[in-house]
N, C-alpha and C. Protein backbone atom coordinates (compact mmCIF):
# COMPACT_ATOMS: atom_id res chain seq x y z
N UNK A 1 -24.57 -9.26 15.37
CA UNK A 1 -23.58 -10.27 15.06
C UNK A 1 -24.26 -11.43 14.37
N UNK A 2 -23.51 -12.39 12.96
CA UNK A 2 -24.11 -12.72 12.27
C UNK A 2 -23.08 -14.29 12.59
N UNK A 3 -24.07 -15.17 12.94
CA UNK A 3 -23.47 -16.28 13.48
C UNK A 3 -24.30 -17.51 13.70
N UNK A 4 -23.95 -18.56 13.00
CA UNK A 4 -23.08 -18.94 13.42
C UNK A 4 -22.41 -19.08 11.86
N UNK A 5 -20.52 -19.31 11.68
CA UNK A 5 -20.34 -18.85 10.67
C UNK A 5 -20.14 -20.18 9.93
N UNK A 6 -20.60 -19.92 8.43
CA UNK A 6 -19.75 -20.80 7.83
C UNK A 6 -18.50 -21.61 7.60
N UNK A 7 -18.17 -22.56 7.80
CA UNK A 7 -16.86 -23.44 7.03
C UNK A 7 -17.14 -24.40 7.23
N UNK A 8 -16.25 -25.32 6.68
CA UNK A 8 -16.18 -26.85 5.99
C UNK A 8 -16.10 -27.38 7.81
N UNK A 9 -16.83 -28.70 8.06
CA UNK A 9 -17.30 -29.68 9.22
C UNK A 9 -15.71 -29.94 9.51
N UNK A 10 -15.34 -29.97 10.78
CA UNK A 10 -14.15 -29.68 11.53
C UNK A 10 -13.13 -29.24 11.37
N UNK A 11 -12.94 -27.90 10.51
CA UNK A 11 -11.85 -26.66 10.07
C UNK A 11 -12.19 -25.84 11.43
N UNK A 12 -11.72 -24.45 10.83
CA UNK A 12 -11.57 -23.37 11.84
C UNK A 12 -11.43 -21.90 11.57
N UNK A 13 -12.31 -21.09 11.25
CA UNK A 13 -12.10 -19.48 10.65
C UNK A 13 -11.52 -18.37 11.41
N UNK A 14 -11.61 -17.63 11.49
CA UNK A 14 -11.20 -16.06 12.45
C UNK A 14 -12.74 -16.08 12.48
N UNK A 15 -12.82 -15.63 14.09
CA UNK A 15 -13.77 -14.87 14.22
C UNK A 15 -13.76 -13.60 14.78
N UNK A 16 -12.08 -13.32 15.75
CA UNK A 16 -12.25 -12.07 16.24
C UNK A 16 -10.36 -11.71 16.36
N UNK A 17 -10.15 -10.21 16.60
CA UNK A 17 -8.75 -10.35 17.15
C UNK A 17 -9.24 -9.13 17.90
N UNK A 18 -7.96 -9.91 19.11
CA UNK A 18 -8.47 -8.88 20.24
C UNK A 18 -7.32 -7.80 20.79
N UNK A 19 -7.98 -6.90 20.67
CA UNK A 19 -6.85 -5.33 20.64
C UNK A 19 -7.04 -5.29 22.50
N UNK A 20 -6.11 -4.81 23.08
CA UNK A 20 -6.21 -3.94 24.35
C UNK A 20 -5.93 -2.21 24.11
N UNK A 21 -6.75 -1.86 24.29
CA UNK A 21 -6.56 -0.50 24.27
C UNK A 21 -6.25 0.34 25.41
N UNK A 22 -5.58 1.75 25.29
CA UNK A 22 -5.58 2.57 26.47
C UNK A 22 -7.18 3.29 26.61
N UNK A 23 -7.95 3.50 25.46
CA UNK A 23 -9.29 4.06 25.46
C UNK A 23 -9.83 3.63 24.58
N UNK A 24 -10.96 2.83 24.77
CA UNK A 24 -11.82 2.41 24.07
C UNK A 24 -12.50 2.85 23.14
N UNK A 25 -13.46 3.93 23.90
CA UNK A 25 -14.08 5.13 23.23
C UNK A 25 -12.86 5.34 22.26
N UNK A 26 -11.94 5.93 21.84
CA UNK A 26 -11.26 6.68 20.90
C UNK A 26 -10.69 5.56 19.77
N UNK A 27 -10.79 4.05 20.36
CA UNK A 27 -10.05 2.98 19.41
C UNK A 27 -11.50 2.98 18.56
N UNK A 28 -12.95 2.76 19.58
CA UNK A 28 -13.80 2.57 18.49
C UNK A 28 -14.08 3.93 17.66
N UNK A 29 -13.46 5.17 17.76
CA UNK A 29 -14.14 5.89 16.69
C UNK A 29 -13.13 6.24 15.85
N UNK A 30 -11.69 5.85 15.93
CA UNK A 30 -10.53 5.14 14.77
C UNK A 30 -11.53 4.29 13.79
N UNK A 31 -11.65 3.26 14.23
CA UNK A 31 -12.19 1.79 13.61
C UNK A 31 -13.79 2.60 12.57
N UNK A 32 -14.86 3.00 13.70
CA UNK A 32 -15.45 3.30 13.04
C UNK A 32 -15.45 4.38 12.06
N UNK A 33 -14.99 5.59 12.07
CA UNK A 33 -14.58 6.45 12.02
C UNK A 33 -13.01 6.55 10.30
N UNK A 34 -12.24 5.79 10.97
CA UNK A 34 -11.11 5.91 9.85
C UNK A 34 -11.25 4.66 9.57
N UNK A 35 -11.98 3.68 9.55
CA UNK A 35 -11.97 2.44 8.46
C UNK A 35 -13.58 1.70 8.02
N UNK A 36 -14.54 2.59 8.77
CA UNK A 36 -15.99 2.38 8.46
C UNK A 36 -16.43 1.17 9.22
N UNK A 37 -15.95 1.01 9.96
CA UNK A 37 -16.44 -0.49 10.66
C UNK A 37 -17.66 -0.07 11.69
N UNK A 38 -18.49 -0.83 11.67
CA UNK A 38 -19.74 -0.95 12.53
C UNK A 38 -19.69 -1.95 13.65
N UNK A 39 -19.98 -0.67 14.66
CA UNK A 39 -20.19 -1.19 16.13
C UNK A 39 -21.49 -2.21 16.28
N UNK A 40 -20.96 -3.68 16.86
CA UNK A 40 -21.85 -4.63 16.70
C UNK A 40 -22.60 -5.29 17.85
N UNK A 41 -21.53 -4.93 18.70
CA UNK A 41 -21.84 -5.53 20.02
C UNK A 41 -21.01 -4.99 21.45
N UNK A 42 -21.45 -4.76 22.50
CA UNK A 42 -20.68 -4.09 23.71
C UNK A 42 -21.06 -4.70 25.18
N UNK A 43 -20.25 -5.22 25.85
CA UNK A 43 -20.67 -5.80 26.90
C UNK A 43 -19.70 -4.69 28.33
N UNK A 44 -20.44 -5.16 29.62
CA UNK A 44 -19.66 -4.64 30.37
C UNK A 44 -19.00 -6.19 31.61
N UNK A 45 -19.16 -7.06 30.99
CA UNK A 45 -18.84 -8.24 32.22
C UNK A 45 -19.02 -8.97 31.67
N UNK A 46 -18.07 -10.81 31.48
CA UNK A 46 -18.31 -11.67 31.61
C UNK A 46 -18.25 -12.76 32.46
N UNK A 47 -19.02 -13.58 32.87
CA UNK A 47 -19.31 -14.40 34.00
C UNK A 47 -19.50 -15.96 33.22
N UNK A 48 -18.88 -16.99 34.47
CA UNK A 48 -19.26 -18.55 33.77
C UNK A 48 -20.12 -18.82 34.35
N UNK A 49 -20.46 -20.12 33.53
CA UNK A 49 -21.89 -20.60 34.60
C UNK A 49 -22.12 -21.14 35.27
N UNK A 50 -20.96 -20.86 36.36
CA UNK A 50 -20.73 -20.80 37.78
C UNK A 50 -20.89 -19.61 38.67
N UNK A 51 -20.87 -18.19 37.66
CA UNK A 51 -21.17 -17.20 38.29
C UNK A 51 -19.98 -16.44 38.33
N UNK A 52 -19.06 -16.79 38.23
CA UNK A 52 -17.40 -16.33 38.32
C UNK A 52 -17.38 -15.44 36.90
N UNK A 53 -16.82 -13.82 37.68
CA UNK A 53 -16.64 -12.81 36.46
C UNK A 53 -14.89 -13.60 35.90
N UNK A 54 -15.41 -13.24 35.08
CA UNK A 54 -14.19 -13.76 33.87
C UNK A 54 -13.44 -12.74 34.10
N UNK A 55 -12.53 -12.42 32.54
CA UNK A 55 -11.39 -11.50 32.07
C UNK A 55 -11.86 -10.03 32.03
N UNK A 56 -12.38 -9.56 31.37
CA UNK A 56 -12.70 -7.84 31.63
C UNK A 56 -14.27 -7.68 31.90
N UNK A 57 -13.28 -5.97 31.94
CA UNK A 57 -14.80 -5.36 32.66
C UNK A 57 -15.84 -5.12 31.49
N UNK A 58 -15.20 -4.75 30.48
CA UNK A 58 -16.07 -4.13 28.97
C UNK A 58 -15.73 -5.09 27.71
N UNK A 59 -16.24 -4.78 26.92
CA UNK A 59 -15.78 -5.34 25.66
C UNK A 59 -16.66 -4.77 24.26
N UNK A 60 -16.00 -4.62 23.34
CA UNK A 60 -16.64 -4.07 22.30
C UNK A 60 -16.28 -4.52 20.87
N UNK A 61 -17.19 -5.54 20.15
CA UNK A 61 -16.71 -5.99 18.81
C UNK A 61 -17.51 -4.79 17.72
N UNK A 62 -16.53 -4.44 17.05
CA UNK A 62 -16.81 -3.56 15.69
C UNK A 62 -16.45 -5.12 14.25
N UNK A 63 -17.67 -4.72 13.79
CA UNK A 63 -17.54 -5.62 12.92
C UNK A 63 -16.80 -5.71 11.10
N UNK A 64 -15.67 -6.40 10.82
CA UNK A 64 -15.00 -6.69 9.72
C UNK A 64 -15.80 -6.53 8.63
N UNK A 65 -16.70 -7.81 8.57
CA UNK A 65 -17.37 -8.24 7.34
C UNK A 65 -18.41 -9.36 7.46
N UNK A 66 -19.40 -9.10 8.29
CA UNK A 66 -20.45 -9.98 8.71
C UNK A 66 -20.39 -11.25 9.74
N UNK A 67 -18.97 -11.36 9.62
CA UNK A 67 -18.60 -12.53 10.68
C UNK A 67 -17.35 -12.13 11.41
N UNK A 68 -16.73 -11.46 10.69
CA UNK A 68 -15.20 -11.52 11.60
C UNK A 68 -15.04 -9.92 12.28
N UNK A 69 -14.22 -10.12 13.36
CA UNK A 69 -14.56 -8.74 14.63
C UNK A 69 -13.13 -8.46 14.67
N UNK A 70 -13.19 -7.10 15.40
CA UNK A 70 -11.80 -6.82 16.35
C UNK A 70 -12.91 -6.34 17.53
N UNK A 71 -11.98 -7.20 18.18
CA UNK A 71 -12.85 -7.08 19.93
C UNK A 71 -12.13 -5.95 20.44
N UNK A 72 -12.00 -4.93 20.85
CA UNK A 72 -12.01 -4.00 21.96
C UNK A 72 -12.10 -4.36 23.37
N UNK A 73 -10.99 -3.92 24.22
CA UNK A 73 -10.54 -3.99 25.60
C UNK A 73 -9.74 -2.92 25.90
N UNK A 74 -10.53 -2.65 27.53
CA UNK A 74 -9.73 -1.79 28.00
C UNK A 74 -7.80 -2.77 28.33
N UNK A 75 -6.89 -2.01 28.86
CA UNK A 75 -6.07 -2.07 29.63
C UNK A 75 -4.61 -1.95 28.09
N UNK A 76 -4.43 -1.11 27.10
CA UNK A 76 -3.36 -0.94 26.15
C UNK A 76 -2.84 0.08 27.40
N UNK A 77 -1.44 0.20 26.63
CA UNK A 77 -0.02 0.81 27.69
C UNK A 77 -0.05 2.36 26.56
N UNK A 78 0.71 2.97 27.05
CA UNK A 78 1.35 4.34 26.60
C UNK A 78 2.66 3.99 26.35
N UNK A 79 3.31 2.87 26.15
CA UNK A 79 4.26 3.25 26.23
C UNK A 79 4.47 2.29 24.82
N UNK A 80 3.75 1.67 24.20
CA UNK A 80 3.80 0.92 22.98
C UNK A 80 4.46 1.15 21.73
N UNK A 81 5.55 1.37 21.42
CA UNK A 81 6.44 2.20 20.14
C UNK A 81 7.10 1.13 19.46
N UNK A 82 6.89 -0.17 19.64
CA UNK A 82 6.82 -0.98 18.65
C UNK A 82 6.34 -2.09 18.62
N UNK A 83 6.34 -3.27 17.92
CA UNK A 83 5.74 -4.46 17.52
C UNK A 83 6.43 -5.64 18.25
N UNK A 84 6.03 -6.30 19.06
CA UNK A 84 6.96 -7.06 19.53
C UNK A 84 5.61 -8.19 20.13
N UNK A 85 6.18 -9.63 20.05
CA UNK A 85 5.47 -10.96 20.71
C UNK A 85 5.00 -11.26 18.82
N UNK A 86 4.17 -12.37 19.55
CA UNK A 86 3.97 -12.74 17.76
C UNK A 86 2.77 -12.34 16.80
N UNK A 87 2.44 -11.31 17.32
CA UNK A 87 1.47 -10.70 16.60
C UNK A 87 2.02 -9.80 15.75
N UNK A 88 2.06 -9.51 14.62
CA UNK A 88 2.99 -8.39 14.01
C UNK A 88 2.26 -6.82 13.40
N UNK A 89 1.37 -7.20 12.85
CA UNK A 89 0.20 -6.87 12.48
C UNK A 89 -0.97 -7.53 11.91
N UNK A 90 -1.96 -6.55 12.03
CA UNK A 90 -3.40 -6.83 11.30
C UNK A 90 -3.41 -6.41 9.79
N UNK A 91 -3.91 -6.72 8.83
CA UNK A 91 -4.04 -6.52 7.48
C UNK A 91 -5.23 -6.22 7.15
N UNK A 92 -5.60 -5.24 6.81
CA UNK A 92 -7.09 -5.04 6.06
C UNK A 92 -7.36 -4.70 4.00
N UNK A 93 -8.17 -5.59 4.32
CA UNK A 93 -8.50 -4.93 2.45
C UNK A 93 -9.26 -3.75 2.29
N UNK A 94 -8.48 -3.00 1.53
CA UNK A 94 -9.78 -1.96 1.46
C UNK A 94 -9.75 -1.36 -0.48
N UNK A 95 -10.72 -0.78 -0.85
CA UNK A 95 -10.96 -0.21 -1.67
C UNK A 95 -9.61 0.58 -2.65
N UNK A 96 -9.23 1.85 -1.73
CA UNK A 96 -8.48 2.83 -2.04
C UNK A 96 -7.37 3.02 -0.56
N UNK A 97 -6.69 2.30 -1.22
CA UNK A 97 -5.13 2.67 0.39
C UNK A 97 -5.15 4.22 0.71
N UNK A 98 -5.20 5.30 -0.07
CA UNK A 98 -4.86 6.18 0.02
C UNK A 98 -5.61 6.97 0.38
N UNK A 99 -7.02 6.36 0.15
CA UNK A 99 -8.06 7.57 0.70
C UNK A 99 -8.54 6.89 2.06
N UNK A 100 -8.14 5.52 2.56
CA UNK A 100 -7.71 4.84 3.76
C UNK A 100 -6.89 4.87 5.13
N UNK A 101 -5.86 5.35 4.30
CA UNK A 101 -4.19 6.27 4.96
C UNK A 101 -5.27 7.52 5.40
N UNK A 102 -5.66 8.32 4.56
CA UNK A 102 -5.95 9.83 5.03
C UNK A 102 -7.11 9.80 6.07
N UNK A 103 -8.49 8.67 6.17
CA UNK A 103 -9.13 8.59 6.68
C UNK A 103 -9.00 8.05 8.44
N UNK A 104 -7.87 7.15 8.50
CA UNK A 104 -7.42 7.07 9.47
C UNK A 104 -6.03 7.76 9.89
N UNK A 105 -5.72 8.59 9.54
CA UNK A 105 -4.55 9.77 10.11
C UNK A 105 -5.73 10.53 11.02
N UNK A 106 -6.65 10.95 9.47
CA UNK A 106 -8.24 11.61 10.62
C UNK A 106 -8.96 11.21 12.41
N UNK A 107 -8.55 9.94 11.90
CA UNK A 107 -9.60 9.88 12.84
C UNK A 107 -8.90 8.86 14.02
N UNK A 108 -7.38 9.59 14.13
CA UNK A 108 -6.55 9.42 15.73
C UNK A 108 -5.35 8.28 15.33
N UNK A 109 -5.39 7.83 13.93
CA UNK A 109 -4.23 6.96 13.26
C UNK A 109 -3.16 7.87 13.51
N UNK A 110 -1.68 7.15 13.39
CA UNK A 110 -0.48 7.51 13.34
C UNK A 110 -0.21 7.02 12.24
N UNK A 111 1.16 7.67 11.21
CA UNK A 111 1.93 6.59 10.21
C UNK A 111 3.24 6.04 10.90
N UNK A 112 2.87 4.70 10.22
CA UNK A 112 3.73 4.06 10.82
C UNK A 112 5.51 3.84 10.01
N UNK A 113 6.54 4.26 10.04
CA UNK A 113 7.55 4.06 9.58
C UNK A 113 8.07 2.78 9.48
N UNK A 114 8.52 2.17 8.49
CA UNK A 114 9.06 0.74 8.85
C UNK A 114 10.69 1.14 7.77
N UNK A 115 11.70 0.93 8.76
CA UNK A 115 13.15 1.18 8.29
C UNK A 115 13.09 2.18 7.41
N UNK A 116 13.27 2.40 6.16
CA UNK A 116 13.62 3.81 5.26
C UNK A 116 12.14 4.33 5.05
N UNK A 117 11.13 3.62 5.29
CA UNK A 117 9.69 3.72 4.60
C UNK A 117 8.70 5.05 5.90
N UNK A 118 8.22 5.60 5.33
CA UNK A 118 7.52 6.21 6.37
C UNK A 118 5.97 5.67 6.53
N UNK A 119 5.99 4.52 5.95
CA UNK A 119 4.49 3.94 5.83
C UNK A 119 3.57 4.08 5.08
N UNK A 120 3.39 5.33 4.41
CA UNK A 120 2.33 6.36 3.72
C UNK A 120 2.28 5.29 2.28
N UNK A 121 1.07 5.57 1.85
CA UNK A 121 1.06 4.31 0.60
C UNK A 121 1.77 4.63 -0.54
N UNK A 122 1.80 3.35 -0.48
CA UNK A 122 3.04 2.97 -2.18
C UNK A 122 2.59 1.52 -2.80
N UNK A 123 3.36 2.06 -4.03
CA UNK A 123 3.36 0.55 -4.60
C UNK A 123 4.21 -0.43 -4.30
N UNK A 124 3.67 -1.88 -4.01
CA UNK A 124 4.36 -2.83 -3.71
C UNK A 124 4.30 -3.84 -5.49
N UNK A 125 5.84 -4.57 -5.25
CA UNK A 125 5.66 -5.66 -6.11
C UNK A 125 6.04 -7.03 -5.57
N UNK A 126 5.08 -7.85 -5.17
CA UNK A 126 5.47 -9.31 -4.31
C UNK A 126 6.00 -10.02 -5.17
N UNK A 127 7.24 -10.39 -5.17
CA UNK A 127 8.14 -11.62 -6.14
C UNK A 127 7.72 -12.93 -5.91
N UNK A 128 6.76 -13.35 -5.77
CA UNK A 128 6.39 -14.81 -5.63
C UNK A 128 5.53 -15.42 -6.91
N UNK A 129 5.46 -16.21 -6.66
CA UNK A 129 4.54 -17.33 -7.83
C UNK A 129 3.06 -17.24 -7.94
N UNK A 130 2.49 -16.62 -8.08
CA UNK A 130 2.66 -15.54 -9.56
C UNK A 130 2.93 -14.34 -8.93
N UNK A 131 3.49 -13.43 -9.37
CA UNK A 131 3.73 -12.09 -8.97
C UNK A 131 2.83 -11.46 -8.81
N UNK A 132 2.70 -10.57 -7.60
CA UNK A 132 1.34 -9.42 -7.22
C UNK A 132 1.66 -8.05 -7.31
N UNK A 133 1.24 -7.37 -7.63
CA UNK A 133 1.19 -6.11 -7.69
C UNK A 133 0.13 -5.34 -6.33
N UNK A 134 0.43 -4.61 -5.27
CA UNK A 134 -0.47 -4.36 -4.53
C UNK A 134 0.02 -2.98 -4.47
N UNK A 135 -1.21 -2.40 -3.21
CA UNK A 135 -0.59 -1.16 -2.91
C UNK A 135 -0.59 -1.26 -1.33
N UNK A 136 -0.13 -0.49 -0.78
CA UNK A 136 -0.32 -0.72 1.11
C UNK A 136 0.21 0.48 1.71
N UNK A 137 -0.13 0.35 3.34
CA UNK A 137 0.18 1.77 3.76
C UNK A 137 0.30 1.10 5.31
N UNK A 138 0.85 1.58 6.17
CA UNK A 138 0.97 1.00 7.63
C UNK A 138 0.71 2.41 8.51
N UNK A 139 -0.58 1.95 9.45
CA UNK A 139 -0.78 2.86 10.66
C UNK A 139 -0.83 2.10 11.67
N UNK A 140 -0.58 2.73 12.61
CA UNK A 140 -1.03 2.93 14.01
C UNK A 140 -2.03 3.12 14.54
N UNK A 141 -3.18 2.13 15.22
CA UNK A 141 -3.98 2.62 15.68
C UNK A 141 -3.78 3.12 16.90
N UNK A 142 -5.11 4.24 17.38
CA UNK A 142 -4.42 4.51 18.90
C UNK A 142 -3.93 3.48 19.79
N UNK A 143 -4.41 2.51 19.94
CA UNK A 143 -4.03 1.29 21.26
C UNK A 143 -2.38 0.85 20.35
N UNK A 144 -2.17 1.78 20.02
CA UNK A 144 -0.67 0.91 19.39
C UNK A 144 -0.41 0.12 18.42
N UNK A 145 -1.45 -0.70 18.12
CA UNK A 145 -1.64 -1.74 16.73
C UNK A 145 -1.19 -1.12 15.96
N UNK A 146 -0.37 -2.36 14.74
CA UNK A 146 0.45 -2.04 13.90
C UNK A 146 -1.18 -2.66 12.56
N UNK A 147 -1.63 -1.79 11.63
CA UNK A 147 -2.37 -1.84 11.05
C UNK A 147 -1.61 -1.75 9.25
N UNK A 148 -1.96 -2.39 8.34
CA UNK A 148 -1.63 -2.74 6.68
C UNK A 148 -2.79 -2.59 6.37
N UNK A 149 -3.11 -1.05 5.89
CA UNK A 149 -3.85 -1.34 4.58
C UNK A 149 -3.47 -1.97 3.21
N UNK A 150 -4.24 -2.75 2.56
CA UNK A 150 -3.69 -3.58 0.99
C UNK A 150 -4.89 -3.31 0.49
N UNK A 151 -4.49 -2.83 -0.71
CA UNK A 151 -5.27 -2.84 -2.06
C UNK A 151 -4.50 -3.56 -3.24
N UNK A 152 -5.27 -4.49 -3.78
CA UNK A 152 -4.31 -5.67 -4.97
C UNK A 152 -5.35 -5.05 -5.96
N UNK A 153 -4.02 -4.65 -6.58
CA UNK A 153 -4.13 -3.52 -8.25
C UNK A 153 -3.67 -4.98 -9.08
N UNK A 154 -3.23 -5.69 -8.93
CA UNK A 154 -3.45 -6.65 -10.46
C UNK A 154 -3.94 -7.95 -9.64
N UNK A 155 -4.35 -8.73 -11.10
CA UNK A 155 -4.85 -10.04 -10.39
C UNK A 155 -4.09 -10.90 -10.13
N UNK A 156 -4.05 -12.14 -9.36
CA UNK A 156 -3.10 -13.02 -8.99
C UNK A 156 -2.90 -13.76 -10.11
N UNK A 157 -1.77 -13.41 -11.23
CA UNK A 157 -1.64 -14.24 -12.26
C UNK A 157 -0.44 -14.14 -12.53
N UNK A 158 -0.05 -15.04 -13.60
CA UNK A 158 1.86 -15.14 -13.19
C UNK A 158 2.26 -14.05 -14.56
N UNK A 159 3.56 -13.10 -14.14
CA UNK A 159 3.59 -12.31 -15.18
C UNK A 159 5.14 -12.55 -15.62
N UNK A 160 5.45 -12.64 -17.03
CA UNK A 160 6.65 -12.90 -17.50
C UNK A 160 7.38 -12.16 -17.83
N UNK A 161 8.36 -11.95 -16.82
CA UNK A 161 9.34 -11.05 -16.59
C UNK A 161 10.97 -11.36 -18.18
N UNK A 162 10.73 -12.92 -18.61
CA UNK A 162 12.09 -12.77 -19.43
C UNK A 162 11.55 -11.80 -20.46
N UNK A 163 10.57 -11.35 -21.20
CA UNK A 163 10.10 -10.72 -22.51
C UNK A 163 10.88 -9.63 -21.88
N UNK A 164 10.30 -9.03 -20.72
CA UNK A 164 10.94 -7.62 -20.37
C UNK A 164 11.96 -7.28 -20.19
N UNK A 165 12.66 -8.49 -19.42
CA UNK A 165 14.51 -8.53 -19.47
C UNK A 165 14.94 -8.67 -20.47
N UNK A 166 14.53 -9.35 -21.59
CA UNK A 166 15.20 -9.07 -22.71
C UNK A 166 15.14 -8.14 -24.09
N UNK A 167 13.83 -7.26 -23.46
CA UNK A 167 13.58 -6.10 -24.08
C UNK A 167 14.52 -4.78 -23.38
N UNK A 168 14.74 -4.92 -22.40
CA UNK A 168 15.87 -3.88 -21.50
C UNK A 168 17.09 -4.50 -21.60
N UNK A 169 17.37 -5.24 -22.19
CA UNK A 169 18.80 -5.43 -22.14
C UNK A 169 19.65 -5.71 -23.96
N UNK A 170 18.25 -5.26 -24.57
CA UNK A 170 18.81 -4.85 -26.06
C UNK A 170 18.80 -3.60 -26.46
């Protein structure tokens, strides 16, 4: 673990998000496994320094990108079939959505359906200022997490849609 992290003198970065899992073992070899993440650190107890065991028994950060984690915990449910409290999902960047999607179906992912969509990657077009072009795909990790792969296929620049409306409408 590579720390302590950079940012600007009294801001605030991500450093971790923390999954509960039903099995650990099988969330970390999703993570490592269907998204390449490297196991960084594993504990079995934490204690204050008073001596008092803390919150869990284990813990396991697989590492993002030199600073930022998903911590691993035992105690996820079986019975998890949708998204609910205010976490909605996690978002990851990756390379290729699609060879992303297939790598984690491999390795214990689910696809995730959202209303008509079955999750599996597609092209997105974000209508905002400037318009994005991305691609994305939604799984399931085993502990239930609702997971977004994104890949941004154009650059964030504003694209002018009247030339085209008024080339389709002559």
């Amino acid at each position: 673990m590579s720390a302590p992290w950079s940012r600007p003198p009294g801001s605030a970065t991500l450093m971790h998000v923390a999954i509960l899992c039903k099995d650990v073992d099988e969330s970390l070899r999703f993570y490592r496994d269907g998204l390449g993440f490297a196991k960084t650190y594993e504990w079995s107890k934490t204690t204050s320094d008073t001596g008092q065991v803390l919150y869990c028994d284990r813990g396991v950060y697989v590492e993002l990108d030199g600073h930022t984690y998903i911590e691993l915990f035992p105690g996820g449910r079986d019975d998890v079939t949708s998204i609910s409290g205010p976490l909605q999902h996690i978002a990851l960047i990756v390379d290729d959505v699609d060879e992303a999607y297939t790598k984690c179906l491999g390795a214990g992912g689910a696809a995730f359906p959202i209303e008509d969509w079955d999750g599996a990657p597609t092209q997105v077009f974000i209508n905002g200022e400037p318009e994005m072009e991305v691609r994305v795909a939604f799984v399931r990790g085993p502990g239930g997490e609702l997971i977004e792969l994104y890949q941004q296929l154009s650059p964030v620049v504003a694209v002018d849609r009247t030339a085209t409306a008024a080339g389709a409408s002559a």
